[in-house]
C-alpha atoms as a PDB file:
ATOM      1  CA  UNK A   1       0.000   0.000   0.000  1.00  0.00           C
ATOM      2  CA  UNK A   2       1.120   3.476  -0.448  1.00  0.00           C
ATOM      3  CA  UNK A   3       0.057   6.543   1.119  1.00  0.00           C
ATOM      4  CA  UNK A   4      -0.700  10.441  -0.818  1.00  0.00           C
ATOM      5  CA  UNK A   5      -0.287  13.493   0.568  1.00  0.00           C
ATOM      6  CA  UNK A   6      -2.001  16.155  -1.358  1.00  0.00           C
ATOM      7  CA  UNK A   7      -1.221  20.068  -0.896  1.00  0.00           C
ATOM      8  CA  UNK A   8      -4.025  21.505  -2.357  1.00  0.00           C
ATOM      9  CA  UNK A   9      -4.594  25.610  -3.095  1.00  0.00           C
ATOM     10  CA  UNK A  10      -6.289  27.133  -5.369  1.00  0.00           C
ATOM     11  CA  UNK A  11      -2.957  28.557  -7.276  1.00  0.00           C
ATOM     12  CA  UNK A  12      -0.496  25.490  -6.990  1.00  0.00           C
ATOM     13  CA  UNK A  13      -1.530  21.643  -6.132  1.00  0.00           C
ATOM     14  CA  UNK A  14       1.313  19.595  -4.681  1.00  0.00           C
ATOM     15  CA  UNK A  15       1.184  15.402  -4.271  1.00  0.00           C
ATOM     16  CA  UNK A  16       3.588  13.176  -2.925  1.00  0.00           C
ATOM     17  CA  UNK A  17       3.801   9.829  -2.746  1.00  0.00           C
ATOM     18  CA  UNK A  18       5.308   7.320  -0.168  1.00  0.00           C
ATOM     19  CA  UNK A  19       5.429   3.685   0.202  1.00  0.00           C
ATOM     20  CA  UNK A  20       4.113   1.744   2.915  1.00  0.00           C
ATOM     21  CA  UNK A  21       7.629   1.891   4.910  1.00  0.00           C
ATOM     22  CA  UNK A  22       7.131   5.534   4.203  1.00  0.00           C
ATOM     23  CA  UNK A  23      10.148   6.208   1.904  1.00  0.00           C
ATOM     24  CA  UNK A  24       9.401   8.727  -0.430  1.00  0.00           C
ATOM     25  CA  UNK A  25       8.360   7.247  -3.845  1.00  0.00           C
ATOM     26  CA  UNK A  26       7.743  10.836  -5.988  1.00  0.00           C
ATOM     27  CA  UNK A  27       6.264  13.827  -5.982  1.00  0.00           C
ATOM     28  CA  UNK A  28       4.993  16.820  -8.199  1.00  0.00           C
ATOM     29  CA  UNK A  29       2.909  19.523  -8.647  1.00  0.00           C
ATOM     30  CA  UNK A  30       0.661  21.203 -10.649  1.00  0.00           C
ATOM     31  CA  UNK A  31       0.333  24.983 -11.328  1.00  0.00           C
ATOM     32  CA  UNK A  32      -2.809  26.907 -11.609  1.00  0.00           C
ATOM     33  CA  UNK A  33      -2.062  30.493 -11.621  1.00  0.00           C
ATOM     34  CA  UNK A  34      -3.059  31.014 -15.158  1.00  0.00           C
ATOM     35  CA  UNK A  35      -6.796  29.267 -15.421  1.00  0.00           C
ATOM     36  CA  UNK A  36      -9.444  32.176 -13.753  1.00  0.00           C
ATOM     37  CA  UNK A  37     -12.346  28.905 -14.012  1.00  0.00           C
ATOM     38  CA  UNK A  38     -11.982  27.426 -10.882  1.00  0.00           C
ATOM     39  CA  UNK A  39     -14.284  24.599 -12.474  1.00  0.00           C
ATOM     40  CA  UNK A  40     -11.345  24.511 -15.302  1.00  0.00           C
ATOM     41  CA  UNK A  41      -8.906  23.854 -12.270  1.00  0.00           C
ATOM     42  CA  UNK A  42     -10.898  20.989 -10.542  1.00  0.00           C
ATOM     43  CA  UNK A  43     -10.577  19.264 -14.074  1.00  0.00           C
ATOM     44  CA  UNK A  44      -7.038  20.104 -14.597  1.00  0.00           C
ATOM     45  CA  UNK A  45      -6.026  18.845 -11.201  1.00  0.00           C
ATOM     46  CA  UNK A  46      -8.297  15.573 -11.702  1.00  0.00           C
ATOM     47  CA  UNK A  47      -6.541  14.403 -14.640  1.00  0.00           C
ATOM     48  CA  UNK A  48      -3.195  15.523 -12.576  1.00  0.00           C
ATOM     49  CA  UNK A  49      -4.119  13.222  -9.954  1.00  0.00           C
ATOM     50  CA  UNK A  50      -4.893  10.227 -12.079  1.00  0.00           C
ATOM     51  CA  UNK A  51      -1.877  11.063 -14.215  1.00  0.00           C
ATOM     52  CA  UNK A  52       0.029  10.717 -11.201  1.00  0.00           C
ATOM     53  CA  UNK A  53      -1.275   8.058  -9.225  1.00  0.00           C
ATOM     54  CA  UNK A  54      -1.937   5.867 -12.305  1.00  0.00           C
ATOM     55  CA  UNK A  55      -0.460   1.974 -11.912  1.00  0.00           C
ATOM     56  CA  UNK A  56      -1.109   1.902  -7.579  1.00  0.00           C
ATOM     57  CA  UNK A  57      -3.533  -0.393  -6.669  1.00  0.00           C
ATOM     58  CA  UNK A  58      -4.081   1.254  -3.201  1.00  0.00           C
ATOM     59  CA  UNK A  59      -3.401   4.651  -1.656  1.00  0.00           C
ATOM     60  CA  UNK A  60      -4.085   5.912   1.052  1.00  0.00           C
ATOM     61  CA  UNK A  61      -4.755   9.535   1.673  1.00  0.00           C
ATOM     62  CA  UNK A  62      -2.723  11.139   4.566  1.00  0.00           C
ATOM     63  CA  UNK A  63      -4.777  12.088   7.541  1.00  0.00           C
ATOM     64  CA  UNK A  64      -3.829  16.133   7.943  1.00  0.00           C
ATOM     65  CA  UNK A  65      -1.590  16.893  11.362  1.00  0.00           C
ATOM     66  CA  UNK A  66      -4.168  18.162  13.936  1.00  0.00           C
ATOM     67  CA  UNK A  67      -1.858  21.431  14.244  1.00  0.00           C
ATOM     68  CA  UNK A  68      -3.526  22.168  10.742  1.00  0.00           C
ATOM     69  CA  UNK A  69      -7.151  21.989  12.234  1.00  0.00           C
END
């Protein structure tokens, strides 16, 4: 199993990816300065995400630190 962290903003979207020992597997990141339709943007980071997590079987998404709350 590996686990996905997601950074999400409305400007930049970050991912990174670990495997289940939690050594880092990759990472990258997706700009979205430039598209004003924040529709447009959920779309463009949707195909980011499957782009990127395409060939795992199972992630896991990161629970967010509970200093973030």
């Amino acid at each position: 199993m590996n686990y996905i962290g997601l950074d999400l903003s409305t400007s930049i979207c970050g991912i990174c990816i670990l495997n289940d020992d939690g050594s880092f597997n990759s990472i990258g990141y997706l700009e979205l300065k430039k598209e004003k339709n924040f529709y447009k943007k959920a779309d463009l980071f949707k195909e980011f995400l499957l782009e990127k997590t395409k060939g795992y079987d199972n992630l896991v998404i990161a629970k967010m630190p509970s200093f973030y709350k």
